[in-house]
C-alpha atoms as a PDB file:
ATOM      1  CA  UNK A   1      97.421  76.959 104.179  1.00  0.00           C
ATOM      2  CA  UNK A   2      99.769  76.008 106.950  1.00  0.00           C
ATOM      3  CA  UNK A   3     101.138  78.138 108.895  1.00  0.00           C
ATOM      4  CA  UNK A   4     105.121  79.597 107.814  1.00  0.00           C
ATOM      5  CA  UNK A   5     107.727  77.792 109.621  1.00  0.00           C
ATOM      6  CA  UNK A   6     110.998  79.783 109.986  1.00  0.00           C
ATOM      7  CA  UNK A   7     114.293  78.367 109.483  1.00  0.00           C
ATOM      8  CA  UNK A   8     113.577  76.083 107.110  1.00  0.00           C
ATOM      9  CA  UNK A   9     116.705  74.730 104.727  1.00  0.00           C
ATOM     10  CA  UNK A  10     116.239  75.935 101.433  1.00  0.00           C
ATOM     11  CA  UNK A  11     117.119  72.857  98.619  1.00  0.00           C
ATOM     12  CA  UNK A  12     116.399  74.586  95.511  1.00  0.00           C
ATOM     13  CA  UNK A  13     119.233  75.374  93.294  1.00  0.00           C
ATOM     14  CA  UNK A  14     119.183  78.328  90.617  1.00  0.00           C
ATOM     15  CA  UNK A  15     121.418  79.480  87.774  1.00  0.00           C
ATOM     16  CA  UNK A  16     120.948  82.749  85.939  1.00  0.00           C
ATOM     17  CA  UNK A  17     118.441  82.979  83.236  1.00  0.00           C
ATOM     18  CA  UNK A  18     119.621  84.371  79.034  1.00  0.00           C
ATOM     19  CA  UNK A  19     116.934  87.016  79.645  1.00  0.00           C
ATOM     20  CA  UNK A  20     117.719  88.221  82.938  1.00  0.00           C
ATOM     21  CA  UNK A  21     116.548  86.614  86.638  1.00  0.00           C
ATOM     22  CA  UNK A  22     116.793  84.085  88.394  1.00  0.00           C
ATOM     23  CA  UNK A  23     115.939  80.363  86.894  1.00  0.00           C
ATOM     24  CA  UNK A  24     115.060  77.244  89.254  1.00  0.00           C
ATOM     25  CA  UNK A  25     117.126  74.307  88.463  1.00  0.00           C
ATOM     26  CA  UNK A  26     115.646  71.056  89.382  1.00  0.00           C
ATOM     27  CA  UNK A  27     116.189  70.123  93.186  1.00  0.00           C
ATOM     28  CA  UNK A  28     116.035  66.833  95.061  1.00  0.00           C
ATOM     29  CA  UNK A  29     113.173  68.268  97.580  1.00  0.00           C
ATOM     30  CA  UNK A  30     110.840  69.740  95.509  1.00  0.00           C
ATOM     31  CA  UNK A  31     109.384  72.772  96.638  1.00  0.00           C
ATOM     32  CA  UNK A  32     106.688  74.784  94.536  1.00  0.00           C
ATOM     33  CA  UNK A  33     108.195  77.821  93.233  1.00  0.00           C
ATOM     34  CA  UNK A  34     105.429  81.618  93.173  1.00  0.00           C
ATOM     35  CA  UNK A  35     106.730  84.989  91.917  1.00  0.00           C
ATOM     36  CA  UNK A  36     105.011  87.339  93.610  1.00  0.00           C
ATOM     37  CA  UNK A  37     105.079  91.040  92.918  1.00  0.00           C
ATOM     38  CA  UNK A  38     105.136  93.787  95.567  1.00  0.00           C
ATOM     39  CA  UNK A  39     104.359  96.780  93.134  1.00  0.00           C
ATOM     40  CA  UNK A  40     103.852 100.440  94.718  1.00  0.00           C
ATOM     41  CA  UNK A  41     102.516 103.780  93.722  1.00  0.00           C
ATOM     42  CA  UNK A  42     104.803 106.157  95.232  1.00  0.00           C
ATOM     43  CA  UNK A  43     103.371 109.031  97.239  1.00  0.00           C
ATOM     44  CA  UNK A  44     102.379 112.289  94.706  1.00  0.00           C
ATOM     45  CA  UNK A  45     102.063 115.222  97.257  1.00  0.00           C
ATOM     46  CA  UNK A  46     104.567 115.774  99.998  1.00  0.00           C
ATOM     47  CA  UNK A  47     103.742 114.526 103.592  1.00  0.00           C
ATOM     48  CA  UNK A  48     101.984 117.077 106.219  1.00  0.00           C
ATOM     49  CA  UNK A  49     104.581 119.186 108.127  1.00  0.00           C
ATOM     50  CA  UNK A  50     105.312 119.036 111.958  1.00  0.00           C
ATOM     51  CA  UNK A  51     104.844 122.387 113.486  1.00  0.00           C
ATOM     52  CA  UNK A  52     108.522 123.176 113.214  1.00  0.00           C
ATOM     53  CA  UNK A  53     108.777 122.144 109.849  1.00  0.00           C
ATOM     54  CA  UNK A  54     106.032 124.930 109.162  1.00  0.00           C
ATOM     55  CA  UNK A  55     107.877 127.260 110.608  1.00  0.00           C
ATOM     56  CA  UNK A  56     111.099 126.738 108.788  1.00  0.00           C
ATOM     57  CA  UNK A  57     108.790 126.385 105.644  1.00  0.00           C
ATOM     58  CA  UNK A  58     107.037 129.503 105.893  1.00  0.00           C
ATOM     59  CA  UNK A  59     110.544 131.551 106.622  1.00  0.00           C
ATOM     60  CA  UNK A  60     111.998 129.407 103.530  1.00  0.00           C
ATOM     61  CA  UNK A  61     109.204 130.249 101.461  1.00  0.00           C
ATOM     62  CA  UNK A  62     109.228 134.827 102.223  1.00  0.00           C
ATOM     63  CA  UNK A  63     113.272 134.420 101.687  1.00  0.00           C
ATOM     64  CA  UNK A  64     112.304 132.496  98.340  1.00  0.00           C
ATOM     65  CA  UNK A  65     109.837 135.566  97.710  1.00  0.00           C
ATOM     66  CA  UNK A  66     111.230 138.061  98.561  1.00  0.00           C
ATOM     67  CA  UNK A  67     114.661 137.269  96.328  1.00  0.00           C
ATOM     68  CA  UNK A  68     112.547 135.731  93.208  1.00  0.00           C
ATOM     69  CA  UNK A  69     111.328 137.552  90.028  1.00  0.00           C
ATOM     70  CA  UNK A  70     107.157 136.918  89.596  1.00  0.00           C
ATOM     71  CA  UNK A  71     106.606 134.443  87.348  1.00  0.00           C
ATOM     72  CA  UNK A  72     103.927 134.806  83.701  1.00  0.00           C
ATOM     73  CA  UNK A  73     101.145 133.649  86.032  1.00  0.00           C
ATOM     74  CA  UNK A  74     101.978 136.159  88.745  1.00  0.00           C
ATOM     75  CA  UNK A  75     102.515 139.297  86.276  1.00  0.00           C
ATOM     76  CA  UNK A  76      99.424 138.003  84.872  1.00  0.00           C
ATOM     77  CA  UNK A  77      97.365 138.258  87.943  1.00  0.00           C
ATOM     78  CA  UNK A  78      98.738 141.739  89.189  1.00  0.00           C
ATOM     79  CA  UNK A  79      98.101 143.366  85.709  1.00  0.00           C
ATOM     80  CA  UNK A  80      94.326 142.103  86.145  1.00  0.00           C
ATOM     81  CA  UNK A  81      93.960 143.349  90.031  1.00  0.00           C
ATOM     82  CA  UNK A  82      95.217 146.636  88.678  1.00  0.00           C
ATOM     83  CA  UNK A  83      92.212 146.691  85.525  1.00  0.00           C
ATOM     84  CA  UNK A  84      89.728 145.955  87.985  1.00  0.00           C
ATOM     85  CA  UNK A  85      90.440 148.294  90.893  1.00  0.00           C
ATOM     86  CA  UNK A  86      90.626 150.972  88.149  1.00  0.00           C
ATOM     87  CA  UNK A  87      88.131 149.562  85.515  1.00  0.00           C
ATOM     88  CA  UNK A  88      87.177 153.402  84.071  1.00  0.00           C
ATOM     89  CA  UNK A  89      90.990 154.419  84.295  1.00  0.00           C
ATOM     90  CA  UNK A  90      91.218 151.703  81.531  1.00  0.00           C
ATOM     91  CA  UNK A  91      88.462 151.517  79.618  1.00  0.00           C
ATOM     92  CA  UNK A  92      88.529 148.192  80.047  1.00  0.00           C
ATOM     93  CA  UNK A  93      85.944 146.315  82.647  1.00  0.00           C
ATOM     94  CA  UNK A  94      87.006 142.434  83.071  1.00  0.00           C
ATOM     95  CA  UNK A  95      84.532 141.974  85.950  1.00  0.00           C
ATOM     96  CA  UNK A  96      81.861 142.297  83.373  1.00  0.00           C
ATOM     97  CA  UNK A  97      83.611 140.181  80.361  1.00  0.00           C
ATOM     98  CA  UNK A  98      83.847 136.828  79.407  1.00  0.00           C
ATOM     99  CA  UNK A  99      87.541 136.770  80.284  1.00  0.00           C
ATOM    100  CA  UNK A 100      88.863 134.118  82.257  1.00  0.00           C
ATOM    101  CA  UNK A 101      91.087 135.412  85.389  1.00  0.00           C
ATOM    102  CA  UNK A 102      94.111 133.845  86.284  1.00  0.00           C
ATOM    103  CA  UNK A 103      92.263 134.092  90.276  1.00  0.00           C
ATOM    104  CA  UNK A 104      89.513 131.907  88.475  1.00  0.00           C
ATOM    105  CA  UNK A 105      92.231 129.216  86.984  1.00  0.00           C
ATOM    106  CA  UNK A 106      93.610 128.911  90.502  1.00  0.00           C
ATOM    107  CA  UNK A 107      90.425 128.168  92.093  1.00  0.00           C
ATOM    108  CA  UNK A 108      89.691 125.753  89.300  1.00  0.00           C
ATOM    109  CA  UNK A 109      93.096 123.983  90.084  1.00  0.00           C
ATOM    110  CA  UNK A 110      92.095 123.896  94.183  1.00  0.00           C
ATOM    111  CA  UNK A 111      89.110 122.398  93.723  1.00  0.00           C
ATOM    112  CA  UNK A 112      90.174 119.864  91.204  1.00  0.00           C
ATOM    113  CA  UNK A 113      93.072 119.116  93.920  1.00  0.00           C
ATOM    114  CA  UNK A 114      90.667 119.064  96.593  1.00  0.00           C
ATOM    115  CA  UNK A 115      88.456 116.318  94.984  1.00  0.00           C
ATOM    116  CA  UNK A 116      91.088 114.408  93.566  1.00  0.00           C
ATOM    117  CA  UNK A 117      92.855 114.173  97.227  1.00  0.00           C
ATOM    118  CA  UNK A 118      89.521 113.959  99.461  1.00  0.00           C
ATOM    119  CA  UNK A 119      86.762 112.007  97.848  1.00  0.00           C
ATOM    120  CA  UNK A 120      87.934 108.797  97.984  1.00  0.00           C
ATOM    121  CA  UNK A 121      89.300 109.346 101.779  1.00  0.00           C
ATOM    122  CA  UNK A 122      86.440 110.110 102.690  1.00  0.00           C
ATOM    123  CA  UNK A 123      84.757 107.526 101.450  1.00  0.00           C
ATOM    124  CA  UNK A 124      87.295 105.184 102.200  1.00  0.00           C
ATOM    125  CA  UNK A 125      87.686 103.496  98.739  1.00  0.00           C
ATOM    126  CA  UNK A 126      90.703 101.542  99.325  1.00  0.00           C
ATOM    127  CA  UNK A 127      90.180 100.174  96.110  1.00  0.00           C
ATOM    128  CA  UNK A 128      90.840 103.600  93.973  1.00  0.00           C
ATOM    129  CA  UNK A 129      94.903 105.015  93.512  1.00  0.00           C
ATOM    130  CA  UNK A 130      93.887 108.728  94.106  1.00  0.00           C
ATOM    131  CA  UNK A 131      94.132 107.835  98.350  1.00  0.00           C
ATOM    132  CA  UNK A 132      96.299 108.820 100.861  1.00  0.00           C
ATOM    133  CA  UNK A 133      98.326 110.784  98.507  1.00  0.00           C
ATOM    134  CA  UNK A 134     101.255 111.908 101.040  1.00  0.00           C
ATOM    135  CA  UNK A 135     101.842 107.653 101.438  1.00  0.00           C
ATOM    136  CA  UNK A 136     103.010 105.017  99.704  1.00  0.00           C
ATOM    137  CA  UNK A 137     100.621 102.429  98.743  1.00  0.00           C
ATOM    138  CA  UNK A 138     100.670  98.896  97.688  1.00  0.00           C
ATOM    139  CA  UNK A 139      98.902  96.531  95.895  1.00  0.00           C
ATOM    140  CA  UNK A 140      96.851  93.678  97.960  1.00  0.00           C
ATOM    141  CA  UNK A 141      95.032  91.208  95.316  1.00  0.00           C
ATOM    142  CA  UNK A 142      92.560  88.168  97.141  1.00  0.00           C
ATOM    143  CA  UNK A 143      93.656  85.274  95.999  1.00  0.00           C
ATOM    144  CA  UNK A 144      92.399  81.607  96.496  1.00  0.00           C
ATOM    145  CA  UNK A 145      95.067  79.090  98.502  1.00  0.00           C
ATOM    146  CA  UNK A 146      93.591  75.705  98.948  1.00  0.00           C
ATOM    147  CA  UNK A 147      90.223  76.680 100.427  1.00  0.00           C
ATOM    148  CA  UNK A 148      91.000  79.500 101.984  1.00  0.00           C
ATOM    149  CA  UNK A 149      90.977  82.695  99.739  1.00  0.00           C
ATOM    150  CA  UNK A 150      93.390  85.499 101.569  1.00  0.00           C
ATOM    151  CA  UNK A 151      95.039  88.477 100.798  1.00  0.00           C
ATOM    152  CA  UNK A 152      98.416  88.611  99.608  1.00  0.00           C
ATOM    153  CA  UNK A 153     101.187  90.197  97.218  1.00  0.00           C
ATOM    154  CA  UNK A 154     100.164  89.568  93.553  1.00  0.00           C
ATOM    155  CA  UNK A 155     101.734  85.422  93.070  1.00  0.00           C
ATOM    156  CA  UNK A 156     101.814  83.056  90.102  1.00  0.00           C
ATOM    157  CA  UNK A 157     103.387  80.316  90.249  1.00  0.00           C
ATOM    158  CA  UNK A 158     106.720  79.015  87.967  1.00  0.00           C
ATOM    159  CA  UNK A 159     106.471  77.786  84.550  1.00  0.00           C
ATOM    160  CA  UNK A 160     109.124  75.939  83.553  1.00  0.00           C
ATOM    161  CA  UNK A 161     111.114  78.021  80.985  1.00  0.00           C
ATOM    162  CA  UNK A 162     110.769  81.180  82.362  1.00  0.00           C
ATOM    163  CA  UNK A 163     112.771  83.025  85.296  1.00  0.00           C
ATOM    164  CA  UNK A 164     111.085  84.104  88.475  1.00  0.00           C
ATOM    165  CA  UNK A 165     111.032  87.923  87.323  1.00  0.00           C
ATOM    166  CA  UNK A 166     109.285  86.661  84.034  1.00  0.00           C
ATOM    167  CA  UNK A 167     106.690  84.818  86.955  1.00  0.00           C
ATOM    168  CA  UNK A 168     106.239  88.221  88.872  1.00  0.00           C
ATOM    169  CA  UNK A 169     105.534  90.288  85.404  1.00  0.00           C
ATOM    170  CA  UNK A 170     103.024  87.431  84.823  1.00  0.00           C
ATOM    171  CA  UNK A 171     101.293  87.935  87.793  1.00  0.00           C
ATOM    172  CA  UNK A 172     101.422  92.247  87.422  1.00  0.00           C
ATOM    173  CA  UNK A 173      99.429  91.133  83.847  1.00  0.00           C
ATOM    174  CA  UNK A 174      96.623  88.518  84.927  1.00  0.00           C
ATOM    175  CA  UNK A 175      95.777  90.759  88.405  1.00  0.00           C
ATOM    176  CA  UNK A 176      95.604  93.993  86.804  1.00  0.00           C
ATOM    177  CA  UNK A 177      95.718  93.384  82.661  1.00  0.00           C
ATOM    178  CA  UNK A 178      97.442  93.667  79.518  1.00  0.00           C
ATOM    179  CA  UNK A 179      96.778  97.640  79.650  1.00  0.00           C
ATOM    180  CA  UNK A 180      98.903  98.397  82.771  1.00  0.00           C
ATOM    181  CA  UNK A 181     102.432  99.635  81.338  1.00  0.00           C
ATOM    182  CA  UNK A 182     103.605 101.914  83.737  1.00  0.00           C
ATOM    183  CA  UNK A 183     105.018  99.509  86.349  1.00  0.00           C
ATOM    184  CA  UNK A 184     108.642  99.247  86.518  1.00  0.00           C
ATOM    185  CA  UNK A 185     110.447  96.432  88.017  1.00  0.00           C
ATOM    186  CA  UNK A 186     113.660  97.583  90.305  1.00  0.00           C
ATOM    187  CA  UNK A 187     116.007  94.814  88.904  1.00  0.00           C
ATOM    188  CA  UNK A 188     116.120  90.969  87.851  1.00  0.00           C
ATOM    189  CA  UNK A 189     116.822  89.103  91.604  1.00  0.00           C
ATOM    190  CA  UNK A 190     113.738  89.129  94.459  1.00  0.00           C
ATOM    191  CA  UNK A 191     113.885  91.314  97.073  1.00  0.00           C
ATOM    192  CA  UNK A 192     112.621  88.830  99.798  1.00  0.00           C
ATOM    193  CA  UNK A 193     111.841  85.283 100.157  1.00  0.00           C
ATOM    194  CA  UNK A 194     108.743  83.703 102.354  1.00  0.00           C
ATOM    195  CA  UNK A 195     108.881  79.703 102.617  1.00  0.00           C
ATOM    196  CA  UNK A 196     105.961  77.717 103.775  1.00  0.00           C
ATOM    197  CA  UNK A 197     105.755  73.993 104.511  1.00  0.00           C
ATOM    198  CA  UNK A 198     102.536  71.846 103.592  1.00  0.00           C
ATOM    199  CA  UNK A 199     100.496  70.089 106.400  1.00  0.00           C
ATOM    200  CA  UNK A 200     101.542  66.590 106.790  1.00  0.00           C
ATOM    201  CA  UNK A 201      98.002  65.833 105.297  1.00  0.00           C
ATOM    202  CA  UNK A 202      99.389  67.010 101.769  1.00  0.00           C
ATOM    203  CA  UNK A 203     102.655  66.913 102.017  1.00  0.00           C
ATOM    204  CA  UNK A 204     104.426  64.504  99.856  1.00  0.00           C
ATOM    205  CA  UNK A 205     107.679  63.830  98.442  1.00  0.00           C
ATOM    206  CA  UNK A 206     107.720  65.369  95.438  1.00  0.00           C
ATOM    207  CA  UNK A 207     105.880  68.997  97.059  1.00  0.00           C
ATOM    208  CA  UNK A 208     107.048  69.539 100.507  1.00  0.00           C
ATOM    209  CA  UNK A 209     105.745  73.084 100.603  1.00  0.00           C
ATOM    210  CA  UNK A 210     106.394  76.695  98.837  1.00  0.00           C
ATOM    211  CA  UNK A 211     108.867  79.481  98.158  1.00  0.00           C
ATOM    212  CA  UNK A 212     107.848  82.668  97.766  1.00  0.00           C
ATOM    213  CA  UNK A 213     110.420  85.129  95.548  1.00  0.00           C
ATOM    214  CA  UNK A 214     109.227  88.779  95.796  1.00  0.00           C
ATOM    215  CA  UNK A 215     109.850  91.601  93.196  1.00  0.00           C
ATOM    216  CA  UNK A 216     109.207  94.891  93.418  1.00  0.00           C
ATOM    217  CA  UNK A 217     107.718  97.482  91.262  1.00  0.00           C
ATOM    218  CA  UNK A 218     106.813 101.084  91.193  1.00  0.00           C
ATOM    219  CA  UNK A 219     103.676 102.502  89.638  1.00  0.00           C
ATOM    220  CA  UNK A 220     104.678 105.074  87.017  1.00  0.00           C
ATOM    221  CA  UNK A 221     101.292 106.110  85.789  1.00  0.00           C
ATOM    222  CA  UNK A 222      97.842 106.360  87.613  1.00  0.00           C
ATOM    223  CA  UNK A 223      95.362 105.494  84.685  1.00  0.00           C
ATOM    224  CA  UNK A 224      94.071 102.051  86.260  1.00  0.00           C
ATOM    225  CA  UNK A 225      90.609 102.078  86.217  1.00  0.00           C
ATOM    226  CA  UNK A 226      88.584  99.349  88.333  1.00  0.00           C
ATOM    227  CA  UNK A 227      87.215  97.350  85.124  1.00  0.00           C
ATOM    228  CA  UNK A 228      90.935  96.430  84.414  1.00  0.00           C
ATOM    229  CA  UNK A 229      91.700  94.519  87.222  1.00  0.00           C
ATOM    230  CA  UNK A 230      90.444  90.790  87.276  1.00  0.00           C
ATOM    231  CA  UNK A 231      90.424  90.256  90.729  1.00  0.00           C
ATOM    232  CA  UNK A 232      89.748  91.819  94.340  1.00  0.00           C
ATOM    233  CA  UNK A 233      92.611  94.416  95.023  1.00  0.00           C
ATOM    234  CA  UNK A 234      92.908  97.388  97.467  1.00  0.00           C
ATOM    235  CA  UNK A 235      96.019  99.939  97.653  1.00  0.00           C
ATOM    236  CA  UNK A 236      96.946 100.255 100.850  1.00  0.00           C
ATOM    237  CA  UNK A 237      99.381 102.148 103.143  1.00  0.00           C
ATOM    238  CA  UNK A 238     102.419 100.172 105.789  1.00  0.00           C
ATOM    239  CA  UNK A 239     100.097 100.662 108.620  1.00  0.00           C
ATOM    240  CA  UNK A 240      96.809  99.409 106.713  1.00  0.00           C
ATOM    241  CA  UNK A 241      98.457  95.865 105.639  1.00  0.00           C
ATOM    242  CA  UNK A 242      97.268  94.743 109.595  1.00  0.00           C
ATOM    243  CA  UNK A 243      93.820  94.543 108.159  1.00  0.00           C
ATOM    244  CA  UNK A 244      94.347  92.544 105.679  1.00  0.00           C
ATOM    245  CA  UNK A 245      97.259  89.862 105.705  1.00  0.00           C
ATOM    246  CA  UNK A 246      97.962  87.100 108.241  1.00  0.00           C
ATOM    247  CA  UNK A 247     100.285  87.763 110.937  1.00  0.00           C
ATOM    248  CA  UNK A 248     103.159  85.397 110.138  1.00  0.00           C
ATOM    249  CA  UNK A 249     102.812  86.552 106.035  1.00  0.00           C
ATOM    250  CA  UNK A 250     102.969  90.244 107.249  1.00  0.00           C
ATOM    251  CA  UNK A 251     105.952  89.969 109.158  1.00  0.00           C
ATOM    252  CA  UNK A 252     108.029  88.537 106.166  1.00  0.00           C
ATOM    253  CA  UNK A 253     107.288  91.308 103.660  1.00  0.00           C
ATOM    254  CA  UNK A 254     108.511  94.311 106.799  1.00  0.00           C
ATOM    255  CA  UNK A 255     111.584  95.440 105.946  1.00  0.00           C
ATOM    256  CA  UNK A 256     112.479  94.376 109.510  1.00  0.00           C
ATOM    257  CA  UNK A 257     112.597  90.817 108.206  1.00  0.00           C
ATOM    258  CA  UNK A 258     114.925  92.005 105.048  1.00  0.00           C
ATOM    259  CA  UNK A 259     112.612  92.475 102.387  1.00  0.00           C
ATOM    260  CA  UNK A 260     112.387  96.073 101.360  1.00  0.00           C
ATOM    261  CA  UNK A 261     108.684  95.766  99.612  1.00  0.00           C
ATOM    262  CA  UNK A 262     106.291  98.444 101.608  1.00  0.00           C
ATOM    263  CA  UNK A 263     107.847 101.479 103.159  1.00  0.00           C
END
């Protein structure tokens, strides 16, 4: 793939589509037309707090205290505290039953939260959604260009008939399949453009080069398992894209350039 020139005129004309979008109308200088999708999964657990904000947290959190009622789980726990510091008092020993504690739920839910947020950090699976859970992550797929297979947005190119959102939802179903429903697109015009022109090897009258239209999408539901997705992909954070795409590509998608994809 040549490398992006900026500045280049754009030629291709659109009109709006019956089903929402953005159509491409026929054009003089042809240019090849890709939806590509910039699709997110939106961070779960707040980011870590800066020293101050701990402090203001912590004070937040004994005014919240001290003015709240307990809730069921908290009554629950003090009631059992009280049974087992006087067991005989009550007749009742729940060290020595089958009972579960609400102390034992919690330490179920911490280590459940632990793995969830540490295992694949640890191991650096960039490929699994349960990563970097304070972040926002987005969806790299490798994709062959020419003969040169590189990392980019999910991209399909247009069919003729469909509008350039249709293109993008294409491209969310042959990356990641049919099963994915929880991706919702954030409205019917791209959020950023990236135009390319062809070497002069390839370049010809009727395909001077490429337009990019982007679209983005959030990630409303985590079950995506590996086996669904039909090509190489990684979820990665703003500060991980370096790794993977070129420089010129990477500097169109920054919100510095106008297109609001990965934040």
């Amino acid at each position: 793939m040549a490398a992006p020139m900026p500045g280049l005129a754009v030629h291709c004309g659109f009109w709006r589509g019956g089903g929402g979008g953005i159509m491409a109308a026929p054009t003089r200088a042809s240019w090849r037309l890709l939806g590509a999708l910039c699709l997110q999964r939106p961070a779960i657990v707040s980011a870590a707090l800066s020293p101050m904000e701990e402090v203001v947290a912590r004070l937040m959190q004994q005014l919240e205290t001290e003015r709240s009622r307990l809730s069921d789980h908290e009554v629950r726990h003090q009631a059992e505290e009280e049974q087992l510091r006087h067991p005989k008092d009550r007749g009742d020993d729940l060290a020595s039953s089958s009972v579960v504690l609400a102390r034992d739920l919690e330490e179920v839910w911490e280590d459940r939260f632990q793995k969830a947020e540490l295992n694949a950090d640890k191991n650096n699976d960039r490929t699994s959604l349960n990563r970097k859970l304070d972040s926002n992550l987005t969806l790299l797929v490798k994709q062959k260009v020419g003969d040169q297979e590189l990392w980019l947005l999910p991209q399909m190119e247009w069919q003729s008939g469909e509008t350039l959102r249709n293109t993008a939802e294409r491209a969310l179903v042959s990356f990641l399949g049919e099963s994915l429903t929880g991706a919702k697109f954030l409205g019917n015009a791209p959020c950023g453009l990236y135009k390319y022109k062809y070497p002069r090897a390839i370049s010809t009258e009727d395909s001077m080069g490429a337009k990019v239209f982007f679209f983005k999408a959030l990630l409303q539901s985590s079950h995506l398992s590996k086996e669904e997705s039909k090509a190489d992909c990684v979820w990665v954070t703003k500060s991980e894209m370096e790794d993977y795409l070129k420089p010129e590509y990477l500097k169109q998608i920054r919100p510095s350039s106008g297109l609001t994809c990965p934040s």
